[in-house]
N, C-alpha and C. Protein backbone atom coordinates (compact mmCIF):
# COMPACT_ATOMS: atom_id res chain seq x y z
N UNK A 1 -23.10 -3.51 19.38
CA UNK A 1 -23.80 -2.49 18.62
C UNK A 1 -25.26 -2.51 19.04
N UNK A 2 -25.95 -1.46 19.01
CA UNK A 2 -27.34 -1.18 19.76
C UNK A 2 -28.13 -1.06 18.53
N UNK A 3 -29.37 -1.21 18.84
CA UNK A 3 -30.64 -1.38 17.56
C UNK A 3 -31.71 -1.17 17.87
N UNK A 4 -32.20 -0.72 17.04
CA UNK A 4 -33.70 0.06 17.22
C UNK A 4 -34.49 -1.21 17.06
N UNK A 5 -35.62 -0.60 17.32
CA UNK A 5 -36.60 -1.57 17.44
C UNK A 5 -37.16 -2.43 16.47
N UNK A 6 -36.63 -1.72 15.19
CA UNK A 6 -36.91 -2.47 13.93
C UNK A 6 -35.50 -3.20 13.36
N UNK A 7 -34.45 -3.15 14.25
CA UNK A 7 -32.95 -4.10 13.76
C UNK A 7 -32.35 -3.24 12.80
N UNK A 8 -32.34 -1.85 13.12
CA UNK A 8 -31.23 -1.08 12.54
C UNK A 8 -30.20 -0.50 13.21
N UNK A 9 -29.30 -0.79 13.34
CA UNK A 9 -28.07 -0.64 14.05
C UNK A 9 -28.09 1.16 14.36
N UNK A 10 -27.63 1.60 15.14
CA UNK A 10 -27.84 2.96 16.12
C UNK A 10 -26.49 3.11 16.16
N UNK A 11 -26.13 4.71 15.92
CA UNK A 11 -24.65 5.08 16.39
C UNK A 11 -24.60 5.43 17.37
N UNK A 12 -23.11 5.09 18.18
CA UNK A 12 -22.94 5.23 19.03
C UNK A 12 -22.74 6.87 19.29
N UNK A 13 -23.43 7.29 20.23
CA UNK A 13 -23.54 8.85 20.56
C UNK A 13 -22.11 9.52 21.65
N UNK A 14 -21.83 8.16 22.45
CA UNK A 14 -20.84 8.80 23.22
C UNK A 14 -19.67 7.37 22.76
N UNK A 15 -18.40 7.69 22.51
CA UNK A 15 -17.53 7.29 22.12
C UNK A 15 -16.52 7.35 23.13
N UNK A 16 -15.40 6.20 22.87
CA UNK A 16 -14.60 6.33 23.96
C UNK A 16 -13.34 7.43 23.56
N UNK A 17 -13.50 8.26 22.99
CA UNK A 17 -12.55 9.54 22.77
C UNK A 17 -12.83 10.50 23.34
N UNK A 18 -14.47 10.56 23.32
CA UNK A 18 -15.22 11.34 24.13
C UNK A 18 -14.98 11.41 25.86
N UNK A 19 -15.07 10.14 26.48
CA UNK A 19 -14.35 9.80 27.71
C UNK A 19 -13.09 10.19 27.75
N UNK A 20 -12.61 9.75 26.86
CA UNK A 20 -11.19 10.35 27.13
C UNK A 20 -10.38 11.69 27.19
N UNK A 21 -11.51 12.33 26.29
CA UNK A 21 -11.16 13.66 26.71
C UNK A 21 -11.96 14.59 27.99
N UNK A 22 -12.94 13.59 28.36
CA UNK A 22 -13.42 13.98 29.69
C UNK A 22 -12.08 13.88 30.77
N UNK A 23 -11.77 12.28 30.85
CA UNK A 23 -10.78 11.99 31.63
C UNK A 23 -9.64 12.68 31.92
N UNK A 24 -9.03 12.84 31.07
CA UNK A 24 -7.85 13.61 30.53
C UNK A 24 -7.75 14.85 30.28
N UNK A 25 -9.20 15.93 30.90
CA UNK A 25 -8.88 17.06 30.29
C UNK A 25 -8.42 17.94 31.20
N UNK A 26 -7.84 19.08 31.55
CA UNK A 26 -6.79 19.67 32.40
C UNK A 26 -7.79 20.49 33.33
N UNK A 27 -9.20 20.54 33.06
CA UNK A 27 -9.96 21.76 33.60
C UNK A 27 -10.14 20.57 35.26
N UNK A 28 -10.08 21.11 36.15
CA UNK A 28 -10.20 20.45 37.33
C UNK A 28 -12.11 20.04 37.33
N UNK A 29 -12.65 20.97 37.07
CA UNK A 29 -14.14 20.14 37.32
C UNK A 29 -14.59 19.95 36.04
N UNK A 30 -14.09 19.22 35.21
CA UNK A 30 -14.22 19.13 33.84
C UNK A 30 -15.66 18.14 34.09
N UNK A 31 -16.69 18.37 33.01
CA UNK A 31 -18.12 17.98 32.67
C UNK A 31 -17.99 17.58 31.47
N UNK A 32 -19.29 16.25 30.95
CA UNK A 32 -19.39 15.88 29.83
C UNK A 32 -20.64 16.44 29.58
N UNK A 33 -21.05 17.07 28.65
CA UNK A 33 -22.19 17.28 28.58
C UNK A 33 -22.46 17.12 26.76
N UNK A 34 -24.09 17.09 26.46
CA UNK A 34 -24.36 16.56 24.90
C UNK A 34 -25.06 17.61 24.36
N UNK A 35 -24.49 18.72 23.38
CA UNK A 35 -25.73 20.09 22.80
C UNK A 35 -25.56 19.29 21.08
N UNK A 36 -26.64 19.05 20.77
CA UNK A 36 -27.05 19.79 19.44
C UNK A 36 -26.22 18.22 18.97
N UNK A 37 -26.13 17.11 19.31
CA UNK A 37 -25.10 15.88 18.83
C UNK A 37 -23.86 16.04 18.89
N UNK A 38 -23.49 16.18 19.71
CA UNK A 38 -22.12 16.37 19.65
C UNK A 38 -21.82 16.41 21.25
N UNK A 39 -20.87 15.50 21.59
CA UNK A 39 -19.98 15.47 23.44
C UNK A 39 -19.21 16.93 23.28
N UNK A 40 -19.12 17.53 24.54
CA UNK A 40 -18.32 18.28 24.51
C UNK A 40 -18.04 18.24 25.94
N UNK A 41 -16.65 18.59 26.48
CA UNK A 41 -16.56 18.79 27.39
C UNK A 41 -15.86 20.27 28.32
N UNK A 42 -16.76 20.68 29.21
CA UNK A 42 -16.65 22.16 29.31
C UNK A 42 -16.15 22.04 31.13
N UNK A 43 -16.08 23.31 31.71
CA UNK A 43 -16.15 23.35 32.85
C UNK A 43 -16.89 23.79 33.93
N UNK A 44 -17.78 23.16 34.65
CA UNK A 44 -18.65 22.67 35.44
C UNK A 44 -19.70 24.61 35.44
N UNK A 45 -18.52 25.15 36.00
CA UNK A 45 -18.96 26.82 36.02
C UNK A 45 -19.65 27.29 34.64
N UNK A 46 -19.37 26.48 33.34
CA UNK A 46 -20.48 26.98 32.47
C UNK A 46 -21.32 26.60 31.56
N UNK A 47 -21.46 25.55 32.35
CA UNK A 47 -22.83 24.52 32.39
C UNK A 47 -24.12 25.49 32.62
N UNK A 48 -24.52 26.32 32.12
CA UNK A 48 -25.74 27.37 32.89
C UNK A 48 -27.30 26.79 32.88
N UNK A 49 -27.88 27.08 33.35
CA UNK A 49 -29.59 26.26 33.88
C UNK A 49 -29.95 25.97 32.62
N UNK A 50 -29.76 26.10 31.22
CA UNK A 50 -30.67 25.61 30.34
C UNK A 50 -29.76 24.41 29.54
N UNK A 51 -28.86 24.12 30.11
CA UNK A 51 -27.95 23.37 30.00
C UNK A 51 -28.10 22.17 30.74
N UNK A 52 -28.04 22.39 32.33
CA UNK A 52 -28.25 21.05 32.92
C UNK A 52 -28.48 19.85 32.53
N UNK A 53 -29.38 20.09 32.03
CA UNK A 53 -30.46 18.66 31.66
C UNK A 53 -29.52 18.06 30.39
N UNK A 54 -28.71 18.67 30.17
CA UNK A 54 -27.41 17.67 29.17
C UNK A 54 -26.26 17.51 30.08
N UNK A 55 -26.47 17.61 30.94
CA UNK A 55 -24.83 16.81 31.41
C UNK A 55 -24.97 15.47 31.76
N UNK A 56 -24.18 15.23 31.57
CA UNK A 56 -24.02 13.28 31.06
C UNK A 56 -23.11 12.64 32.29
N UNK A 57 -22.39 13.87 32.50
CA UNK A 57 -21.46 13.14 33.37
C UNK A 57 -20.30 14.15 34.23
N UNK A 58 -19.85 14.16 35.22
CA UNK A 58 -18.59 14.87 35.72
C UNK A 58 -17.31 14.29 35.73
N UNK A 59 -16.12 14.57 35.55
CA UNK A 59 -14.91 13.53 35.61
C UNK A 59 -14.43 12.82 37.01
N UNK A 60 -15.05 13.79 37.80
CA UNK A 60 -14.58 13.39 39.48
C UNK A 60 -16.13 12.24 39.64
N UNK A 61 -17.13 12.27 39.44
CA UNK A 61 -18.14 11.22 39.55
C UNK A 61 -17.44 9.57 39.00
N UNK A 62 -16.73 9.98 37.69
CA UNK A 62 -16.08 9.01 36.69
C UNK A 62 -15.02 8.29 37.48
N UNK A 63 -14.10 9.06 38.10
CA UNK A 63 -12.80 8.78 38.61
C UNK A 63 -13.07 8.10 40.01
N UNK A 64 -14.01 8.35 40.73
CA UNK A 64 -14.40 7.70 41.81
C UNK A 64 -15.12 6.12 41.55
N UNK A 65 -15.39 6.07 40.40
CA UNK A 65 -15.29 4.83 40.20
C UNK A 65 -14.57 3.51 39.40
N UNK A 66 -13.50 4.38 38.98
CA UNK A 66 -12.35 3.51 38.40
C UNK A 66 -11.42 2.88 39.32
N UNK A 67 -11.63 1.56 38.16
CA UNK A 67 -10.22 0.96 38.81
C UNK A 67 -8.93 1.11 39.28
N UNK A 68 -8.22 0.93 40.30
CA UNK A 68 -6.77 1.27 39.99
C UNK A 68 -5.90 0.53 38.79
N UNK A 69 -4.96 1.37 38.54
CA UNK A 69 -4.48 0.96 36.83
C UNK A 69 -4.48 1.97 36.00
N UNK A 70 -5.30 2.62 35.48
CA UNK A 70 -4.61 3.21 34.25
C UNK A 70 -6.04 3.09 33.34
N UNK A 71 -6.44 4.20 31.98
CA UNK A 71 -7.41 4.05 31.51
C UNK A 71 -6.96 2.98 29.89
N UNK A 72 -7.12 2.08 29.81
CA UNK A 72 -7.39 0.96 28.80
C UNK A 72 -9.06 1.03 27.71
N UNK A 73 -8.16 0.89 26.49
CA UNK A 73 -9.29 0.59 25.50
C UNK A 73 -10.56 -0.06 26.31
N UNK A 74 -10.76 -0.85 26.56
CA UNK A 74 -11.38 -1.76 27.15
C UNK A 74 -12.54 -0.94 28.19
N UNK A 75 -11.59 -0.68 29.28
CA UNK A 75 -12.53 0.38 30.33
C UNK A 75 -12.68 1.89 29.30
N UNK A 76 -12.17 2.51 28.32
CA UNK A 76 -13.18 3.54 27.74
C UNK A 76 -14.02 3.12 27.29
N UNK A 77 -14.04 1.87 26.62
CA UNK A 77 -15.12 1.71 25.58
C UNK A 77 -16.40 1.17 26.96
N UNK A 78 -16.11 0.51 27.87
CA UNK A 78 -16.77 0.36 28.88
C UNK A 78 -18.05 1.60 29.09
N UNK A 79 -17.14 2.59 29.49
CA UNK A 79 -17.88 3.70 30.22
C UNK A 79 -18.68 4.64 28.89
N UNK A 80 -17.69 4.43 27.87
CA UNK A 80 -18.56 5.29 26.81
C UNK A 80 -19.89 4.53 26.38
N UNK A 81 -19.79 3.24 26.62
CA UNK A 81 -21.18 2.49 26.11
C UNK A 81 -22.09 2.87 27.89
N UNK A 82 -21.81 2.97 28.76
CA UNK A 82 -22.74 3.30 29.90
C UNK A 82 -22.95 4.67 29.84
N UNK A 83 -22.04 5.54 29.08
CA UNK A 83 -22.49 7.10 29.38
C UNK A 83 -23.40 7.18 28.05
N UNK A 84 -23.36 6.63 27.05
CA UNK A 84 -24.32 6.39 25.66
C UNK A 84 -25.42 6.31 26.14
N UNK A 85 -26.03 5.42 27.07
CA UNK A 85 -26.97 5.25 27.52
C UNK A 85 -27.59 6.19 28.46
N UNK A 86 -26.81 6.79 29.01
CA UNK A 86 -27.16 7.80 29.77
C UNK A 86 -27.93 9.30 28.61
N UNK A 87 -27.36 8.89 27.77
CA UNK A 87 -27.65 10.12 26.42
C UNK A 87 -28.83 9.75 25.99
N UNK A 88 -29.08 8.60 25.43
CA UNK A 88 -29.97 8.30 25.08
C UNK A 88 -31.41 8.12 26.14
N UNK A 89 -30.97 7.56 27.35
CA UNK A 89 -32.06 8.07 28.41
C UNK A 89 -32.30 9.43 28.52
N UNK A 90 -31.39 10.63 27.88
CA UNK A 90 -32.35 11.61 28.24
C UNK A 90 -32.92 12.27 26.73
N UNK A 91 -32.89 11.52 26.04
CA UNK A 91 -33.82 12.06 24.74
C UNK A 91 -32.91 12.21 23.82
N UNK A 92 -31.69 11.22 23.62
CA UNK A 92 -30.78 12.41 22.49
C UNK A 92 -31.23 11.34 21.05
């Protein structure tokens, strides 16, 4: 669990359901991107310029770096705590 600077525990912004429906979602260039608190994942084509600056992640960026095997509790919760961070590096 992550904490602010004064030792109050921080929610987690990207969750591993969130990954998982990145992973798993049927759109071939499927994107993670973060509007307004909330993951959503859309397809790459309508991501438009005032958008950019929230995408968090692509599924083919994701998949090029997985293990062979299969996606496990373990490796979502993995990547959702590295893509969290990625959220929170950009202001969320």
């Amino acid at each position: 669990m992550k904490h602010d600077p004064r030792g109050a525990a921080l929610a987690q912004l990207v969750d591993r359901e969130c990954v998982r429906r990145l992973l798993t979602s049927e759109q071939a260039d499927a994107t993670l991107v973060f509007v307004r608190g909330e993951c959503l994942v859309v397809p790459a084509a309508e991501v438009d310029d005032a958008h950019k600056g929230l995408v968090i992640a692509r599924r083919d960026e994701l998949t090029a770096q997985l293990p062979e095997g299969g996606l496990t509790d373990q490796l979502l919760e993995t990547l959702a705590h590295r893509l969290d961070n990625v959220v929170r590096d950009l202001g969320a």
